[in-house]
Protein backbone atom coordinates (compact mmCIF):
# COMPACT_ATOMS: atom_id res chain seq x y z
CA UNK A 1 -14.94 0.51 -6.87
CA UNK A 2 -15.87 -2.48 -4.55
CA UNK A 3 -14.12 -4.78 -2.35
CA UNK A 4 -13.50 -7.96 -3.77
CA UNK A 5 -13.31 -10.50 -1.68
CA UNK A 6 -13.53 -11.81 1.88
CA UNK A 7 -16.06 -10.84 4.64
CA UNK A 8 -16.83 -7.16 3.00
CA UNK A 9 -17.11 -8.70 -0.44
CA UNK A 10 -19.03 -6.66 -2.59
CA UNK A 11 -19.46 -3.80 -0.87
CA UNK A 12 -19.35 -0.78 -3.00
CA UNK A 13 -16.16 2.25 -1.81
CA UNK A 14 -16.58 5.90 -1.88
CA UNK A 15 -13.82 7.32 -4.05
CA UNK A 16 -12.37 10.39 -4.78
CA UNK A 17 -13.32 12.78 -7.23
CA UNK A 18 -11.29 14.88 -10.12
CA UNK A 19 -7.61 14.05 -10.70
CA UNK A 20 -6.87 10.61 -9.38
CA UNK A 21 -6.41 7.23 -10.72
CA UNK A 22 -8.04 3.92 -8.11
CA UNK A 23 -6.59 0.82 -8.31
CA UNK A 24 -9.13 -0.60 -10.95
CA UNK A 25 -11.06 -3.96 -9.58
CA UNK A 26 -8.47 -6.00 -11.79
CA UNK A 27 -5.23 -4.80 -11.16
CA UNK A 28 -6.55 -5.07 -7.40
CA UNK A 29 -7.93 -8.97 -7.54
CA UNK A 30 -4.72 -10.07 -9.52
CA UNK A 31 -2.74 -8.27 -6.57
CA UNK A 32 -4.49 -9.65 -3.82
CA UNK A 33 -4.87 -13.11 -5.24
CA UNK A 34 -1.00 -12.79 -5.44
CA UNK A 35 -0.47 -11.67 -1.76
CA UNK A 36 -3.03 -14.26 -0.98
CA UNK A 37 -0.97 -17.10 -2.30
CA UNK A 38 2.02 -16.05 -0.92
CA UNK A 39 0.56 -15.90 2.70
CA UNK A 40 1.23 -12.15 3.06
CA UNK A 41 -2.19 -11.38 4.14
CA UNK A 42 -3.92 -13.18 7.26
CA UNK A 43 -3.41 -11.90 10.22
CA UNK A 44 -1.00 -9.56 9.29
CA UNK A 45 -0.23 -5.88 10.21
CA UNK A 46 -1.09 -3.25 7.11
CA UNK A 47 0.03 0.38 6.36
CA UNK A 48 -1.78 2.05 3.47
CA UNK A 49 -0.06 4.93 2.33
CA UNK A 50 -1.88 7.18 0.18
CA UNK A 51 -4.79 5.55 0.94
CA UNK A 52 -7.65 7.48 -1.04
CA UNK A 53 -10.37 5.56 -0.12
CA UNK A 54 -9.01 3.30 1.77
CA UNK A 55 -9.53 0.82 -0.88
CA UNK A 56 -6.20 -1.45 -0.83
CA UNK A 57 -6.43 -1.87 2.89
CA UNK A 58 -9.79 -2.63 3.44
CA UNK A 59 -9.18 -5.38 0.71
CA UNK A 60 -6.63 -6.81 3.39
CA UNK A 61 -9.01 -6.09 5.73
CA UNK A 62 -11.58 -7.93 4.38
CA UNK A 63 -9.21 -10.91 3.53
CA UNK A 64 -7.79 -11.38 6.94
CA UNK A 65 -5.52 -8.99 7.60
CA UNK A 66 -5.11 -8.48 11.00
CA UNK A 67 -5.08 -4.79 11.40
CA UNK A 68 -4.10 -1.19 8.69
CA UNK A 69 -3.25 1.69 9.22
CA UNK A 70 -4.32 4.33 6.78
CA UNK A 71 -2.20 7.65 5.62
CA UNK A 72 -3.36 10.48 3.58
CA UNK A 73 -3.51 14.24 3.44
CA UNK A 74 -7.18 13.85 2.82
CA UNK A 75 -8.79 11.29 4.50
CA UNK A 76 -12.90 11.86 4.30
CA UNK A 77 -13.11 9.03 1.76
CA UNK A 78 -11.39 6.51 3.18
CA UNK A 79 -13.30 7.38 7.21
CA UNK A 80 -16.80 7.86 4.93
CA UNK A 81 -15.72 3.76 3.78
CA UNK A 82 -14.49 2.73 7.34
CA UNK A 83 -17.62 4.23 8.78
CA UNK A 84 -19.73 2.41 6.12
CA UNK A 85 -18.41 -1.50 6.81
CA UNK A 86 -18.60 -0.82 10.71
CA UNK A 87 -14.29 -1.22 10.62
CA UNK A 88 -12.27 0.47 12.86
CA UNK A 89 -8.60 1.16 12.29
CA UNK A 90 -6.38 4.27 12.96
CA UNK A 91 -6.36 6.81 9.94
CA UNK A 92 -3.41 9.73 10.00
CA UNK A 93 -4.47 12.58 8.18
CA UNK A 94 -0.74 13.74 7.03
CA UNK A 95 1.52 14.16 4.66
CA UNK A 96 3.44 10.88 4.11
CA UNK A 97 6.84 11.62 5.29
CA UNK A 98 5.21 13.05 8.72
CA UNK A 99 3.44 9.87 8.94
CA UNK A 100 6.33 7.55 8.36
CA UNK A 101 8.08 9.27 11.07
CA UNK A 102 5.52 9.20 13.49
CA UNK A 103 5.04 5.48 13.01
CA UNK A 104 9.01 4.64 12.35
CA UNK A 105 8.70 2.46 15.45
CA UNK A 106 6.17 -0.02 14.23
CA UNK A 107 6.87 -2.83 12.40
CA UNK A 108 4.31 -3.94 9.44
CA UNK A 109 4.42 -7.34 7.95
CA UNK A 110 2.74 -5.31 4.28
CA UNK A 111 2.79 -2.11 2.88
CA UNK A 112 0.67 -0.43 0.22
CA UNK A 113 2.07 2.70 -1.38
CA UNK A 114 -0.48 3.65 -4.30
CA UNK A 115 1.14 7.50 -4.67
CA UNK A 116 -0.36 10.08 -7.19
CA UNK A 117 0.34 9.19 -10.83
CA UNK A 118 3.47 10.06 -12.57
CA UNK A 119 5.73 10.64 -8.90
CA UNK A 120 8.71 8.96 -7.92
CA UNK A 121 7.07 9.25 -3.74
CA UNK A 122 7.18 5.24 -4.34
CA UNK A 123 10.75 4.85 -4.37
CA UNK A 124 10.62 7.83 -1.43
CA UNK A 125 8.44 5.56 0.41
CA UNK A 126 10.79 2.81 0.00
CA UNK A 127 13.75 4.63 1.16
CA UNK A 128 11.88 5.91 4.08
CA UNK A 129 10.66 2.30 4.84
CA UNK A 130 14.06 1.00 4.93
CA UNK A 131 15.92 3.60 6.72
CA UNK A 132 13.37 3.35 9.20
CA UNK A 133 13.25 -0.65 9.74
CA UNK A 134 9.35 -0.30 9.15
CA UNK A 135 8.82 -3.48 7.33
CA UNK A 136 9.26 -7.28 9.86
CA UNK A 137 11.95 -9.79 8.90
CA UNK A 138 9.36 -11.67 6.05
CA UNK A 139 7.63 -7.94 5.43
CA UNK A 140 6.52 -6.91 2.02
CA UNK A 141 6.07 -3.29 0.51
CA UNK A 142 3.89 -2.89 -2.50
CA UNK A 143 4.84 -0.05 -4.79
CA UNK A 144 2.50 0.91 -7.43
CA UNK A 145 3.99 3.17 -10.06
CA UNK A 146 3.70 3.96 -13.61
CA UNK A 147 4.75 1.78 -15.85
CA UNK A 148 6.72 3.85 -18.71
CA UNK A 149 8.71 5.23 -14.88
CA UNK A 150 10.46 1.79 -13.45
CA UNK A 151 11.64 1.48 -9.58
CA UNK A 152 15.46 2.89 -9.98
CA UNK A 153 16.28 3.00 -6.30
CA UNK A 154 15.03 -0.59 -5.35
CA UNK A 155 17.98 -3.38 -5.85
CA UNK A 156 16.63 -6.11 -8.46
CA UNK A 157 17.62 -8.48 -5.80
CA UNK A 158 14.74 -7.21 -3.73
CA UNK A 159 11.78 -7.22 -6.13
CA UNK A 160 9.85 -10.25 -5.37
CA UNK A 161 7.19 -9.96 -8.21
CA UNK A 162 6.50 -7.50 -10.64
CA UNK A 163 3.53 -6.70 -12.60
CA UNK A 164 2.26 -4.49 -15.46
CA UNK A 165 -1.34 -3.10 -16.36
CA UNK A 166 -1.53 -1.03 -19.38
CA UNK A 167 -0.29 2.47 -17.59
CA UNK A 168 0.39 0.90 -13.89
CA UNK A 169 2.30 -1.65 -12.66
CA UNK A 170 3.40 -2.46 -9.25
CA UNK A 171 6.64 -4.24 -7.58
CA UNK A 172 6.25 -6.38 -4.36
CA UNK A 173 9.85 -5.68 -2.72
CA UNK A 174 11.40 -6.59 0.55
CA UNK A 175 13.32 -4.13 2.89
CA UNK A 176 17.11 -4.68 3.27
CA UNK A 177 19.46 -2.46 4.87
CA UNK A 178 19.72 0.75 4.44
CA UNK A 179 22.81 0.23 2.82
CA UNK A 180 21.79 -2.15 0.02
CA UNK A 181 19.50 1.38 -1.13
CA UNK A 182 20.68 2.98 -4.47
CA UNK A 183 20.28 6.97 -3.76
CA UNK A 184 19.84 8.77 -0.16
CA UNK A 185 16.71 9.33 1.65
């Protein structure tokens, strides 16, 4: 795993070990050459939520993005990459839903939710996002899920793009009111 662009390009990422699917180096590019030409990345304010090694937002990083926060329950991969490219940002070593509401008073212009394989914690993360108000007025969430297990609590109306890759596939969705959420957080 590398980054792939930007002022860390190239630079080879500590991942974890044993059970865990990364965000291959192709699924990432297309991504970020999709945020990219959108304008959702320069100088804007990240959240990485299950972060592993920090890879999506140090991609964002590395592209312009103005600052990220990183979540996890284990976090020595993504400080061990941090530490590495000389980057500072604020890591919180916690379980996402702690996280989320110790940071439901931010506002983040993009969010990256890559949760374990096979989980429905995207659409949680959504909800949470949402009922929270943690995404700005033009604010993007990116939801990375399998792709045999659609988004069921997202409205259609709020799915920007959509994408597919073999077993994973991601949805770029706004936040709307809590209201306009199928299911309860």
């Amino acid at each position: 795993m590398r980054v792939i662009s930007g002022q860390h390009k190239g630079a080879k990422l500590i991942s974890p070990r044993g059970e865990v699917r990364p965000t291959t180096d192709m699924v990432k590019g297309s991504l970020f050459s999709m945020l990219d030409s959108k304008g959702l990345l320069r100088g804007k304010k990240c959240l990485d939520i299950f972060c592993g090694s920090g890879a999506l937002g140090i991609e964002a990083l590395s592209r312009g993005a103005e600052s990220c926060i990183f979540v996890d329950v284990d976090c020595k991969n993504v400080h061990a990459n941090l530490d590495k490219l000389k980057v500072s940002a604020q890591v919180l070593q916690f379980d996402f839903r702690r996280a989320m509401r110790m940071l439901k008073a931010e506002k983040f212009d993009l969010v990256f939710c890559d949760p374990p394989y096979k989980t429905d914690y995207a659409e949680e993360v959504y909800k949470l996002l949402v009922k929270y108000g943690m995404l700005t007025e033009s604010g993007v969430a990116v939801l990375e899920h399998a792709s045999d297990r659609p988004l069921t609590t997202v409205p259609k109306n709020n799915i920007i793009d959509s994408r597919v890759f073999g077993v994973s596939a991601f949805d770029i969705v706004r936040g709307e009111s809590e209201s306009d959420i199928c299911g309860n957080v």
